[in-house]
Protein backbone atom coordinates (compact mmCIF):
# COMPACT_ATOMS: atom_id res chain seq x y z
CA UNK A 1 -2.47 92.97 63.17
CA UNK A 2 -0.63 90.03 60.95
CA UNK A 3 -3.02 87.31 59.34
CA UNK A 4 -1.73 84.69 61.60
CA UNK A 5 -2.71 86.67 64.89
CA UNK A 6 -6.40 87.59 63.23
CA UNK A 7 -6.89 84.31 62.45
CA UNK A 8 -6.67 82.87 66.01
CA UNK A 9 -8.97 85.92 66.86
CA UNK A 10 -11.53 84.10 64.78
CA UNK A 11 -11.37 81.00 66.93
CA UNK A 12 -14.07 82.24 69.15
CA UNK A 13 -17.99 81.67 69.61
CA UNK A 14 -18.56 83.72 66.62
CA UNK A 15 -16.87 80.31 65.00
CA UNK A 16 -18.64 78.41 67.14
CA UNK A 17 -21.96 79.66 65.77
CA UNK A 18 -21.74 79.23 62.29
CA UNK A 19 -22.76 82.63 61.41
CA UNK A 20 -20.56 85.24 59.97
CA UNK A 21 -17.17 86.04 60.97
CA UNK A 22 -16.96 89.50 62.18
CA UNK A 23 -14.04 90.89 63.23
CA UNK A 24 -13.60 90.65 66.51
CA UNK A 25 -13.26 92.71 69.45
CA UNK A 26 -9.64 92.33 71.46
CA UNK A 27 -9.92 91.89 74.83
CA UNK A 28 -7.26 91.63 77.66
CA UNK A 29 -7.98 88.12 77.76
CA UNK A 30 -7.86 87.31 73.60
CA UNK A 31 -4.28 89.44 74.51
CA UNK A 32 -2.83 87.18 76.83
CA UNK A 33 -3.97 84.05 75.25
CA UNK A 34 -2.11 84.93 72.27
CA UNK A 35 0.79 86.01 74.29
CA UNK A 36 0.62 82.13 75.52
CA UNK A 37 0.36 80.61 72.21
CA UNK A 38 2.72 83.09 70.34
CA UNK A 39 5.43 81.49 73.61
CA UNK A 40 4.88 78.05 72.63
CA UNK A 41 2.96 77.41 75.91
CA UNK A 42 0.05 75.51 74.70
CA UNK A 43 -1.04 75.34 70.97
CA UNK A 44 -4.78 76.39 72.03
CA UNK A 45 -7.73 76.67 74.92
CA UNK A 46 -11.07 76.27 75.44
CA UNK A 47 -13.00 79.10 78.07
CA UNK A 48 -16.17 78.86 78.78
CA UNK A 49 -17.94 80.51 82.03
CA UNK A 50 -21.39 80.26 83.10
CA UNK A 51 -23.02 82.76 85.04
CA UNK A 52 -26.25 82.69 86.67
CA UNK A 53 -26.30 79.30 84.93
CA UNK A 54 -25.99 80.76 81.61
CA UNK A 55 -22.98 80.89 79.13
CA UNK A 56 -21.51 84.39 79.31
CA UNK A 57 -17.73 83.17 77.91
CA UNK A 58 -17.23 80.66 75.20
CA UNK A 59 -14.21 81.14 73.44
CA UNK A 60 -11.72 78.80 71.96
CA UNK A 61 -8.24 80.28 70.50
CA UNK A 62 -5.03 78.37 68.40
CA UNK A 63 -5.42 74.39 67.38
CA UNK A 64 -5.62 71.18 69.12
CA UNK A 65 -1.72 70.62 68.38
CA UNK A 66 0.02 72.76 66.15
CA UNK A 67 -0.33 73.00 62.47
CA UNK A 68 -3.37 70.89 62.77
CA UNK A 69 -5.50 73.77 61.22
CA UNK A 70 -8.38 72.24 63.50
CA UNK A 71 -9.84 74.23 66.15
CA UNK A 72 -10.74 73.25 69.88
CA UNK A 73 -14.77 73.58 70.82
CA UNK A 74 -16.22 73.51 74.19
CA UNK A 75 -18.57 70.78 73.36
CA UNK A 76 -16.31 68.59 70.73
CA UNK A 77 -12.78 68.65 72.00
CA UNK A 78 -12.39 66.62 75.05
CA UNK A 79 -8.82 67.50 77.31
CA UNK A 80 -7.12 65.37 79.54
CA UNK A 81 -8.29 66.47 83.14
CA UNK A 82 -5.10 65.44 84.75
CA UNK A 83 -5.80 66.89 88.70
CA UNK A 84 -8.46 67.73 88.04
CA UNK A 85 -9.97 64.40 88.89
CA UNK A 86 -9.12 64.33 92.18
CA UNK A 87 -12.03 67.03 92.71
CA UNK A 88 -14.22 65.92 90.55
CA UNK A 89 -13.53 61.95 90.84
CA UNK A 90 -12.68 61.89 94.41
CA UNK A 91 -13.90 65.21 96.15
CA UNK A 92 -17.71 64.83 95.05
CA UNK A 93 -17.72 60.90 95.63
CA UNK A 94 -16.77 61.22 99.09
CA UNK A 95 -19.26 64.16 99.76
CA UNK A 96 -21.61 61.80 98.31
CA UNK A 97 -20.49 58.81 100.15
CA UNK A 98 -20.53 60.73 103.53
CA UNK A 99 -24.00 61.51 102.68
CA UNK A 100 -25.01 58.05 101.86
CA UNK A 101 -23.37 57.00 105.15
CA UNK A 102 -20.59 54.76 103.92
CA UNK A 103 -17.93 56.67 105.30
CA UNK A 104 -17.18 59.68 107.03
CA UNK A 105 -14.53 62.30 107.32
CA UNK A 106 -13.27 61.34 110.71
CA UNK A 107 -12.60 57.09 109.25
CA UNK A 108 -9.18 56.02 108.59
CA UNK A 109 -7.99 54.22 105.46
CA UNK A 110 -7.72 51.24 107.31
CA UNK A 111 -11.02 51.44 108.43
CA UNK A 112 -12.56 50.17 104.38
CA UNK A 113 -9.41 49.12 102.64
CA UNK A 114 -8.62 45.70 103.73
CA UNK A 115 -4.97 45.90 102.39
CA UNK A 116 -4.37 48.84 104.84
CA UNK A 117 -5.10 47.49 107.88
CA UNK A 118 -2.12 47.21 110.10
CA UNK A 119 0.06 49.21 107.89
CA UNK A 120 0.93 53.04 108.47
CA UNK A 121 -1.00 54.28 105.69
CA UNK A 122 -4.21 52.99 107.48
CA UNK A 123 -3.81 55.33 110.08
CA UNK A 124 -4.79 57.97 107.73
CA UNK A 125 -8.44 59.76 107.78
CA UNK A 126 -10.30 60.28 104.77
CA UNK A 127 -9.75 64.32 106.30
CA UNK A 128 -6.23 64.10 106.25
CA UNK A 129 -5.87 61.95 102.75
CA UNK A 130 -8.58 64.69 101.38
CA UNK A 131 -7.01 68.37 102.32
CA UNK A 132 -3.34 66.95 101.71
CA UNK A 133 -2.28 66.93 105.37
CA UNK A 134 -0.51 63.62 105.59
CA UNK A 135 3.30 64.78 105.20
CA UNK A 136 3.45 61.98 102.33
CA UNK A 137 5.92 62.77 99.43
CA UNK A 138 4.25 65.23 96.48
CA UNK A 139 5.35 62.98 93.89
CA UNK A 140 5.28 59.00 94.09
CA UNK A 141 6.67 57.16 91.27
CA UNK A 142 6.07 53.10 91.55
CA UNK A 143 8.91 52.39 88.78
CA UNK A 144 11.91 51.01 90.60
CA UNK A 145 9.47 49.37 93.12
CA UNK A 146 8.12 47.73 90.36
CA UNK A 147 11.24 47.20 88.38
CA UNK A 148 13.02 46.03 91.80
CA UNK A 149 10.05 43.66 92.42
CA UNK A 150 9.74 42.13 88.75
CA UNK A 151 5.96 43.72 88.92
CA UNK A 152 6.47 45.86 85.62
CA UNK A 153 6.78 43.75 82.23
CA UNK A 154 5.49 46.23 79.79
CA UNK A 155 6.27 43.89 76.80
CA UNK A 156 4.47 40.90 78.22
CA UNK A 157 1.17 42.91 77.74
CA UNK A 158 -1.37 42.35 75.09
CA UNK A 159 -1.45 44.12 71.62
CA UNK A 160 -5.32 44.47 72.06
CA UNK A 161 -7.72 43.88 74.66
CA UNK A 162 -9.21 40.20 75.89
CA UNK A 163 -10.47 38.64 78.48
CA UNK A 164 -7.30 37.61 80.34
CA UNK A 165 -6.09 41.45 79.38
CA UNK A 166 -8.62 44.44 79.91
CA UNK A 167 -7.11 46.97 81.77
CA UNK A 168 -5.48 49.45 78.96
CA UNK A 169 -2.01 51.07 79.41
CA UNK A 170 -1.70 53.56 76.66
CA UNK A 171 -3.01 50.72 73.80
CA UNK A 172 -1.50 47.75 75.33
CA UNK A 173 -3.10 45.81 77.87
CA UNK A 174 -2.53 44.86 81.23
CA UNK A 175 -3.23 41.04 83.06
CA UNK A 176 -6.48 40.98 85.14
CA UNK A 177 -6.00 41.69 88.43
CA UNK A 178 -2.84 43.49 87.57
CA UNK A 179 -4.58 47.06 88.60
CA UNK A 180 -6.33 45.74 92.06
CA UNK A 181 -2.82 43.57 92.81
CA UNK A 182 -0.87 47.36 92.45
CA UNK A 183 -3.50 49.33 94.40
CA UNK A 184 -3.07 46.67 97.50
CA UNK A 185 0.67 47.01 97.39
CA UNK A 186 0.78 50.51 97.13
CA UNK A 187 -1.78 50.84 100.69
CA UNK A 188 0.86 48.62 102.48
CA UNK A 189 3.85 50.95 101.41
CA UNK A 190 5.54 51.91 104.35
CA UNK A 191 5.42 55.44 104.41
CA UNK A 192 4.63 57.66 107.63
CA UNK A 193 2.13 60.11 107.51
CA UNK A 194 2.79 63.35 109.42
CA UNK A 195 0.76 66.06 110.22
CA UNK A 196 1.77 68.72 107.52
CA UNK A 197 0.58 69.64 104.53
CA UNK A 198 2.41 68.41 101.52
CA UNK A 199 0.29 68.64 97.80
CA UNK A 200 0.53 64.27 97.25
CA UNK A 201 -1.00 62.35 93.86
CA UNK A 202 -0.83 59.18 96.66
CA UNK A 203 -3.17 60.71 98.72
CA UNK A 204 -5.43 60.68 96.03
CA UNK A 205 -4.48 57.39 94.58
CA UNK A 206 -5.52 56.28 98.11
CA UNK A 207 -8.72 57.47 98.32
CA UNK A 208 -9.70 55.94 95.06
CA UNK A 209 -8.94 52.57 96.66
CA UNK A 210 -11.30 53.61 99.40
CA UNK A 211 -14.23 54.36 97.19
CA UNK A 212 -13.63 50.79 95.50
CA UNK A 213 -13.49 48.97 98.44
CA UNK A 214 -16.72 50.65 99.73
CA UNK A 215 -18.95 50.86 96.73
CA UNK A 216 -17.91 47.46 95.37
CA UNK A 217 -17.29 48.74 92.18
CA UNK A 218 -14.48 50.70 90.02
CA UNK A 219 -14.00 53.90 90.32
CA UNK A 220 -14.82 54.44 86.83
CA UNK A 221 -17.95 52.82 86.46
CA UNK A 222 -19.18 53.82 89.96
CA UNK A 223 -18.67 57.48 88.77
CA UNK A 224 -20.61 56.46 85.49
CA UNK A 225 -23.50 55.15 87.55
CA UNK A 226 -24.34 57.42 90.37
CA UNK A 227 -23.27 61.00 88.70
CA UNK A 228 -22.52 60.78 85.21
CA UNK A 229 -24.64 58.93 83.65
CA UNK A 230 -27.97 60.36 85.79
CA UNK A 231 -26.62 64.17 84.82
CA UNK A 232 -26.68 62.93 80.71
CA UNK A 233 -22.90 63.76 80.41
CA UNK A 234 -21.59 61.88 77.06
CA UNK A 235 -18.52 63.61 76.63
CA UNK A 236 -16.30 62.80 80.36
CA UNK A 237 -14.56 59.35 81.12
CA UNK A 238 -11.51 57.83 82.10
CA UNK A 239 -10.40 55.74 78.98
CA UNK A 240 -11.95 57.56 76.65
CA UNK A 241 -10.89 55.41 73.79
CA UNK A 242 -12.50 52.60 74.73
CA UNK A 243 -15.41 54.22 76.20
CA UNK A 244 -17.02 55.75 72.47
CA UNK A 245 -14.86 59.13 72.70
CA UNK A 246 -12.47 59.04 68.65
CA UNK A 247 -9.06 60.12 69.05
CA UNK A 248 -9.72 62.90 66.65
CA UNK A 249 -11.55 64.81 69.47
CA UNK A 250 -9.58 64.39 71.97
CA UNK A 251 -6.66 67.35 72.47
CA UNK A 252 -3.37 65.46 72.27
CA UNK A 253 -1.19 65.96 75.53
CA UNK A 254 2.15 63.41 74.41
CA UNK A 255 4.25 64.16 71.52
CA UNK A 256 4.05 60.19 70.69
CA UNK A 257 1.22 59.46 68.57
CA UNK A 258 0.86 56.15 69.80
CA UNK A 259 -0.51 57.82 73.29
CA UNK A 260 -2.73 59.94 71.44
CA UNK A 261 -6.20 59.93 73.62
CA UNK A 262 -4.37 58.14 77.30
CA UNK A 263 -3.73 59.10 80.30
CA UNK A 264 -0.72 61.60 80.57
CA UNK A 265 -0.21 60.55 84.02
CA UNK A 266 2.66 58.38 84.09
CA UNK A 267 1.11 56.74 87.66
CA UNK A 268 -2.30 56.84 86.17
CA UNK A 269 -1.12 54.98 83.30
CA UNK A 270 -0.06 52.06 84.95
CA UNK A 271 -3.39 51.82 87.49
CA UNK A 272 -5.12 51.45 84.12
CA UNK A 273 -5.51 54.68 83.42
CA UNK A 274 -8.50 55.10 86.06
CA UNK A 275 -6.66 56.37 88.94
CA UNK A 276 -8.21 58.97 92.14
CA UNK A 277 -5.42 61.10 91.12
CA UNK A 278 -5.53 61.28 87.33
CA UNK A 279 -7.35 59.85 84.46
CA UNK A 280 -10.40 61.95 84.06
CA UNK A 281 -11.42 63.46 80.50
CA UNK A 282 -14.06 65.79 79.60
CA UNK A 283 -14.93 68.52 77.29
CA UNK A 284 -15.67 72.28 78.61
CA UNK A 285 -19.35 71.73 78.66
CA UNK A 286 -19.90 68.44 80.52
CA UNK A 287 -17.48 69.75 82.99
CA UNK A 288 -19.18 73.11 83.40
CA UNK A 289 -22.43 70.87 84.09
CA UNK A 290 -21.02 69.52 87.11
CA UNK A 291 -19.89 73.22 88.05
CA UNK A 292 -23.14 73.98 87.56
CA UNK A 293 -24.72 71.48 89.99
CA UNK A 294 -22.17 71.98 92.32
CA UNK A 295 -23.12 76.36 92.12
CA UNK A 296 -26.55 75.11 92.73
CA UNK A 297 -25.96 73.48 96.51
CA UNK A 298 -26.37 70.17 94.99
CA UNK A 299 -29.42 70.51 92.86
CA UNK A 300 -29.05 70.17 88.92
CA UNK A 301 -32.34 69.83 86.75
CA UNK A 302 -34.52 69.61 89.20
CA UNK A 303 -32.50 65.81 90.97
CA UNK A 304 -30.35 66.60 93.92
CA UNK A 305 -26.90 65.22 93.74
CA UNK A 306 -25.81 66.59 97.39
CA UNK A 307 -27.13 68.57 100.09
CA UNK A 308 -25.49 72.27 100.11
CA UNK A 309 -24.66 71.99 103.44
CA UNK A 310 -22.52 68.77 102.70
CA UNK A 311 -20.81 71.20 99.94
CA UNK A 312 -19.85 74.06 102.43
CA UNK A 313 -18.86 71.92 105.17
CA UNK A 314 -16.09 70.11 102.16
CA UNK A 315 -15.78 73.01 99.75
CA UNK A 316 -16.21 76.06 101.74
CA UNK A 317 -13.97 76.18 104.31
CA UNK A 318 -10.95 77.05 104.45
CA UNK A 319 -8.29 75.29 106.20
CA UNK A 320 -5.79 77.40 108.47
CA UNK A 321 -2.76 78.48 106.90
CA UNK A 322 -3.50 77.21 103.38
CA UNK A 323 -5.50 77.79 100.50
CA UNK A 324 -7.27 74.33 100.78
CA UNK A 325 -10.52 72.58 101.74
CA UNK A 326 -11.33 69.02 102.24
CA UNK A 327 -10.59 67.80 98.22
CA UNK A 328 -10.26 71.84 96.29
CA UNK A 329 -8.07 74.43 95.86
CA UNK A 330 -9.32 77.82 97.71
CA UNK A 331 -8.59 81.49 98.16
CA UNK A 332 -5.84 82.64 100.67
CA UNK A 333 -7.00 84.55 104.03
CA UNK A 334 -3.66 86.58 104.01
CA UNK A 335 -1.19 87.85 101.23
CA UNK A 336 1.51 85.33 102.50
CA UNK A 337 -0.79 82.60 101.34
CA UNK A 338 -0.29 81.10 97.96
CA UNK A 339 -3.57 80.67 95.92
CA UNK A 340 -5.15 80.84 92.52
CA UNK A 341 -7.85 82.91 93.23
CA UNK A 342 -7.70 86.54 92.12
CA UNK A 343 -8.94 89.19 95.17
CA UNK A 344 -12.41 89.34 93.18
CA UNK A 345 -13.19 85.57 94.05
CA UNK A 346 -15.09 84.93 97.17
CA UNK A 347 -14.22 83.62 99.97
CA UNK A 348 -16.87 80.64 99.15
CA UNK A 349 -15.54 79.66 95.82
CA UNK A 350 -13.28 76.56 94.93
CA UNK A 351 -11.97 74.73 92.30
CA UNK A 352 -9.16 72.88 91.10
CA UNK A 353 -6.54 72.98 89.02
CA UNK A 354 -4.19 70.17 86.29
CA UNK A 355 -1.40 69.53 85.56
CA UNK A 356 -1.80 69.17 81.89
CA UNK A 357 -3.41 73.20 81.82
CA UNK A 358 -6.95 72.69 83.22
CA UNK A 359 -8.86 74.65 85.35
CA UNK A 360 -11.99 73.84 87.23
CA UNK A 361 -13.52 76.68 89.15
CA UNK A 362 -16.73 77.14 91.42
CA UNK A 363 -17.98 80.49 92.66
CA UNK A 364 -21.46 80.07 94.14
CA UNK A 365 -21.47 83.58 95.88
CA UNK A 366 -21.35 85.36 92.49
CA UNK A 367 -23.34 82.77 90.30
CA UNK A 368 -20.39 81.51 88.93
CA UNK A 369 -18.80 78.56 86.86
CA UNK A 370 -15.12 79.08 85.16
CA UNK A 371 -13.53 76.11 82.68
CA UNK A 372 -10.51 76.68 81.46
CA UNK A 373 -8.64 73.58 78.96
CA UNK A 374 -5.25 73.32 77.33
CA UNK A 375 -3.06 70.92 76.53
CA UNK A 376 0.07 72.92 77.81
CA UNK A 377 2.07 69.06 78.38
CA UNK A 378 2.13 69.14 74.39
CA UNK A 379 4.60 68.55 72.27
CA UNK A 380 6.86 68.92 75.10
CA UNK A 381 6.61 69.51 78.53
CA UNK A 382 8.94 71.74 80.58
CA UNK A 383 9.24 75.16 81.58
CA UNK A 384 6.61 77.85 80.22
CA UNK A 385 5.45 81.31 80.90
CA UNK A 386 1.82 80.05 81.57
CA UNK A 387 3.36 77.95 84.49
CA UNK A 388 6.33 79.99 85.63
CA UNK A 389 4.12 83.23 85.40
CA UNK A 390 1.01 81.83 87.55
CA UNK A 391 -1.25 81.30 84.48
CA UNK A 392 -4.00 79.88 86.15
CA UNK A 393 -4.15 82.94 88.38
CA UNK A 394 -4.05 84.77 85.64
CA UNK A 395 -6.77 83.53 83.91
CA UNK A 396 -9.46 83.59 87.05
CA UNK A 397 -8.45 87.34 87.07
CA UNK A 398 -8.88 88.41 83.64
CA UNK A 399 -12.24 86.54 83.87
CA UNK A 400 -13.41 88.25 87.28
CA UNK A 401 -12.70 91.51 85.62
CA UNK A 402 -14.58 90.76 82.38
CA UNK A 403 -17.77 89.72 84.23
């Protein structure tokens, strides 16, 4: 074994601890992770799986960005969540809403977002705009609508925040009212919905002007006051920067150092960086908390969040022909079905995946919580084994065979 390789080994709770290095054991899953970061894929990851609500897996391997010398840690480094967010922003804010009885599953977008009304897009149910199944295009990128509008100035925007500038775009800082004016143009684009499901960041993007308009606040700070905040987590927010979290924890996703710590979402970015589809950061272990809750039917430290049965009717089942529910990723029924899961997962579990290398992943039939964080975007995105070779697949199985 060369000195480089052994010293990755070493990036593991043994680390973590503070007590003596031993040398450790090599598992299929210190293997592969290797493999990744030998290929350039990501320059290291952060594992960490609960079971029966207690850590069983928490392992780090490689740096935060190569050559740092400084090591990711479940509780210290905080990863951009990229998708992610939309299950843990958007697919446990409408359970909760539902439950609340703001909203339900059967309302259209037009329904609670004024700007909708009388457009296609508010035709829509909160069903549809949830499980993907609205035929709208996978990718939506606002820059020649902006450009061709004269909405996107990127020089006129402040150097630092004030008053008349507070929404941040990757350090500068956008007019108020700049954020809310884009999220009402964008619900009276003239797209046509169809039934078919199409994977869409719009959807998404959508939805988080539907929680706005209903709870009367941002999504960020609603988030903040009705789950975050009442769970103690310190370590997830959109913004991070300006919300207490130093750049020097934060796993760096962009090769420019200027956008050290934002949003890598380019669609994010310009909604402020606090966006239904993108925006979310968190560490390992504040994520795994809302795993946790979420593994419990709802219940976390003796408070109920939701009711379990509001978590199996949105989480649990599966919709025909796909590996989706209403807001998470889920196991196939048949071999012809693409999915993440490995054959050990149950049929119950869900989770989520991002496209910056994060995984989020529930199992409450085994007693299980799986969080998996890279920052496979940096230096460079493009083509890599972990994504042309099904990496988060990969990873669910070698963890279902370790437990």
């Amino acid at each position: 074994m060369t000195g480089a390789v052994f010293s990755l080994l070493l990036l593991s709770e043994n680390a973590f601890s503070g007590g003596p290095v031993r040398k450790p054991k090599i598992t299929p899953l210190d293997t592969r992770m290797l493999r990744y970061i030998r290929n350039k894929d990501f320059p290291g990851a952060v594992l960490l799986v609960l079971k029966d609500g207690k850590p069983i897996i928490n392992q780090a391997w490689g740096e935060t960005r190569y050559k740092s010398g400084k090591r990711p840690h479940s509780e210290n480094t905080v990863y951009d969540l990229a998708s992610v967010t939309k299950a843990v922003a958007i697919g446990i804010t409408i359970m909760h809403l539902v439950e609340e009885g703001k909203v339900s599953e059967n309302d259209t977008l037009g329904k609670h977002v004024k700007a909708a009304r009388g457009n296609p897009l508010g035709k829509l149910t909160i069903e549809r705009l949830l499980a993907h199944k609205t035929g709208l295009p996978p990718y939506y990128f606002s820059n020649y609508w902006l450009l061709s509008t004269n909405k996107w100035n990127e020089s006129a925007f402040a150097p630092i925040p004030t008053p008349d500038n507070p929404d941040p775009f990757r350090g500068k800082f956008m007019p108020r009212g700049y954020r809310k004016g884009m999220l009402n143009d964008l619900c009276r684009l003239p797209f046509t919905g169809r039934m078919k499901t199409i994977y869409s960041d719009l959807n998404y993007i959508l939805l988080g002007c539907l929680v706005e308009e209903v709870t009367g606040k941002r999504l960020d700070k609603y988030l903040k006051d009705w789950l975050f905040d009442p769970m103690g987590l310190k370590n997830i927010a959109f913004n991070p920067l300006v919300n207490g979290i130093p750049k020097e924890r934060i796993a760096p996703t962009l090769e420019d150092p200027l956008y050290h710590g934002w949003v890598n979402d380019a669609e994010a970015a310009k909604l402020g960086g606090i966006c239904g589809a993108a925006g979310l950061f968190s560490n390992a272990a504040d994520l795994a908390e809302i795993g946790l809750m979420l593994e419990s039917g709802g219940l976390y430290k003796g408070k109920r969040y939701l009711q379990s049965s509001t978590i199996r009717k949105f989480a649990w089942q599966i919709q025909p022909g796909h590996a989706r529910a209403m807001g998470w990723q889920k196991p196939a029924r048949s071999r012809n079905i693409k999915s993440i899961a490995p054959p050990k997962a149950s049929q119950n579990s869900f989770g989520h995946t991002g496209y910056t290398g994060t995984l989020f992943w529930v199992d409450p039939t085994k007693d299980l919580v799986i969080v998996f964080l890279t920052n496979v975007t940096y230096p460079k995105d493009g083509i890599s084994t972990f994504k042309k070779y099904a990496g988060y697949k990969t990873v669910l199985k070698l963890v279902y065979d370790r437990i």
